[in-house]
Protein backbone atom coordinates (compact mmCIF):
# COMPACT_ATOMS: atom_id res chain seq x y z
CA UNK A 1 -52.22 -64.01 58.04
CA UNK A 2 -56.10 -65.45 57.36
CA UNK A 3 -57.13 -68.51 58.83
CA UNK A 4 -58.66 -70.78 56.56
CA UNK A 5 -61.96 -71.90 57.50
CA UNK A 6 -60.98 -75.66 57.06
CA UNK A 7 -58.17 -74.83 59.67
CA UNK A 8 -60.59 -73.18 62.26
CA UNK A 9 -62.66 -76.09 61.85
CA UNK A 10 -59.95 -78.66 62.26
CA UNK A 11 -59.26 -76.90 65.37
CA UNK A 12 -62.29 -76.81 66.43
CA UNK A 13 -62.65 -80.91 66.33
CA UNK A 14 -59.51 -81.77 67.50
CA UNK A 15 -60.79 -79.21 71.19
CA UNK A 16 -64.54 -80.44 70.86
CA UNK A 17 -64.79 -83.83 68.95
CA UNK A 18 -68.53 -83.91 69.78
CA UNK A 19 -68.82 -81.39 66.86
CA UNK A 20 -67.41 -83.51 64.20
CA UNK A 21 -70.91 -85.23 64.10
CA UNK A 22 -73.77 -82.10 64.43
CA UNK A 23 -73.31 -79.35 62.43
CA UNK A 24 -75.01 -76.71 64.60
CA UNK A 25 -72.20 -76.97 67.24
CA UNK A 26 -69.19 -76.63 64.73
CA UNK A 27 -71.30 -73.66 63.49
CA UNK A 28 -71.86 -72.16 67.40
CA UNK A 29 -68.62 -72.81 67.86
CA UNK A 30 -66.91 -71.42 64.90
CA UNK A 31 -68.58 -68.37 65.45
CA UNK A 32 -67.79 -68.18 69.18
CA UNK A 33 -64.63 -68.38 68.24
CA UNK A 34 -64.81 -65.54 65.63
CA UNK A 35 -66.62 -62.87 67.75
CA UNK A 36 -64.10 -63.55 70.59
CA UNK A 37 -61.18 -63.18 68.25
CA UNK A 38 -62.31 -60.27 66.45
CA UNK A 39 -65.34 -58.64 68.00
CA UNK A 40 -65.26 -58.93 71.25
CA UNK A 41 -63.35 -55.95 72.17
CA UNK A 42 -64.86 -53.69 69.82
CA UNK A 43 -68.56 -54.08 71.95
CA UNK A 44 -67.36 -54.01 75.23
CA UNK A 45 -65.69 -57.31 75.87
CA UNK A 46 -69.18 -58.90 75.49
CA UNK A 47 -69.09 -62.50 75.10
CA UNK A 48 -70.74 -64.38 72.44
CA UNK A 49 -73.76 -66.15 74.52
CA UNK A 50 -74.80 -62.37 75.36
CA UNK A 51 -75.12 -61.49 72.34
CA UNK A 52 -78.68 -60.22 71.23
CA UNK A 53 -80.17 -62.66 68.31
CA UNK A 54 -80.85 -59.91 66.01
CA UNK A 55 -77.07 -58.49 66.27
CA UNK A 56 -76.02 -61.97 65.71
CA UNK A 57 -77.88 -62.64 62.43
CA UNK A 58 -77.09 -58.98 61.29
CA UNK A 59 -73.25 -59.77 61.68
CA UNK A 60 -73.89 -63.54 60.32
CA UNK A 61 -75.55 -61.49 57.34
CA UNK A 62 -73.04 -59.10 56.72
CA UNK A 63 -70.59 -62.12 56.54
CA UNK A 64 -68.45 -61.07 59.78
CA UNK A 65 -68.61 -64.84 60.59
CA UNK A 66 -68.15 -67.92 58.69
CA UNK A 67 -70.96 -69.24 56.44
CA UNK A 68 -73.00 -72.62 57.37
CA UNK A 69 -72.00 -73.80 53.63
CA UNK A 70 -68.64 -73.07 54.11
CA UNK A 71 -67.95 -74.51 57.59
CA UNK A 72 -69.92 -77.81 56.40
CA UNK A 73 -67.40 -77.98 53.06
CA UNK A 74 -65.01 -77.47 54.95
CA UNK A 75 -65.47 -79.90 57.51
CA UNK A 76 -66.13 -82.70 55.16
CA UNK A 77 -63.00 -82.06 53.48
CA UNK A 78 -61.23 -81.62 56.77
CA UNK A 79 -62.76 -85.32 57.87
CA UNK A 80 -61.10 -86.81 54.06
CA UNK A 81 -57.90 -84.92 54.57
CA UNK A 82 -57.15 -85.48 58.79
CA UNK A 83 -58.45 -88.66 60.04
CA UNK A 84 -58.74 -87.63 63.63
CA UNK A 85 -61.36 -85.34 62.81
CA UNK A 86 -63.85 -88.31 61.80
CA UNK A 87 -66.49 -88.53 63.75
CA UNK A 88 -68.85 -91.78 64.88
CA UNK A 89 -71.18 -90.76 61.82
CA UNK A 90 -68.51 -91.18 59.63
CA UNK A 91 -67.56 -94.61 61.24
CA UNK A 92 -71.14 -95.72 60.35
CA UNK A 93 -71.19 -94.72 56.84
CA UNK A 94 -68.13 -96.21 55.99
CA UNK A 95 -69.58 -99.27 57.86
CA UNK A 96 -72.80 -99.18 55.41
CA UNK A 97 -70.80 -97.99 52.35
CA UNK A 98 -70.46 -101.97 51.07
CA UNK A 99 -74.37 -102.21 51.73
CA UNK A 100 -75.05 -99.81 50.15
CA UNK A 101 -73.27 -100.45 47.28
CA UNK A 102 -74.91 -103.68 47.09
CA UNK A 103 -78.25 -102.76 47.35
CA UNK A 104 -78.13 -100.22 44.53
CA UNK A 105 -76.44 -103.25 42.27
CA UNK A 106 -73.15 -101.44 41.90
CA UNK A 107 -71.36 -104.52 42.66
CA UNK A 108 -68.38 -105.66 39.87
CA UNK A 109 -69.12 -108.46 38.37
């Protein structure tokens, strides 16, 4: 069975909530995750932080891991769909949201 990517990335929040607000950690971790699942064994049992940083981008090129784009769709969809994957940036938007609105005169009359 494939794992969706919104599914490794729910995961992925729900073990590291810091990662539901930056980006570059769901992405290190998503991948982490990847090469240990599916790599790992195939290059020696190597773990992911020893892996050189042109081997990484090769795989990353060739599409063995997750795309950036991908894991950030997904995540924003996973933080509209599961709301315990919301992170403190989404508490502040939805804080400014009526602001917002406001300023830009989208207020109902």
């Amino acid at each position: 069975m494939r794992v969706r990517v919104i599914d490794k990335v729910r995961w992925i929040i729900k073990e590291s909530p810091e990662s539901a607000d930056c980006y570059d950690t769901l992405e290190y971790l998503i991948h982490s995750r990847e090469f240990s699942q599916k790599y790992s064994h195939k290059m020696n049992h190597m773990k992911f932080n020893d892996l050189k940083q042109d081997t990484y981008h090769k795989m990353k090129k060739d599409g063995l891991f997750s795309s950036a784009a991908n894991i950030r769709r997904s995540s924003r969809k996973c933080q509209e769909m599961y709301p315990e994957t919301r992170g403190k940036r989404w508490e502040k938007r939805q804080e400014a949201q009526e602001d917002t609105i406001r300023s830009l005169g989208y207020t109902s009359p």
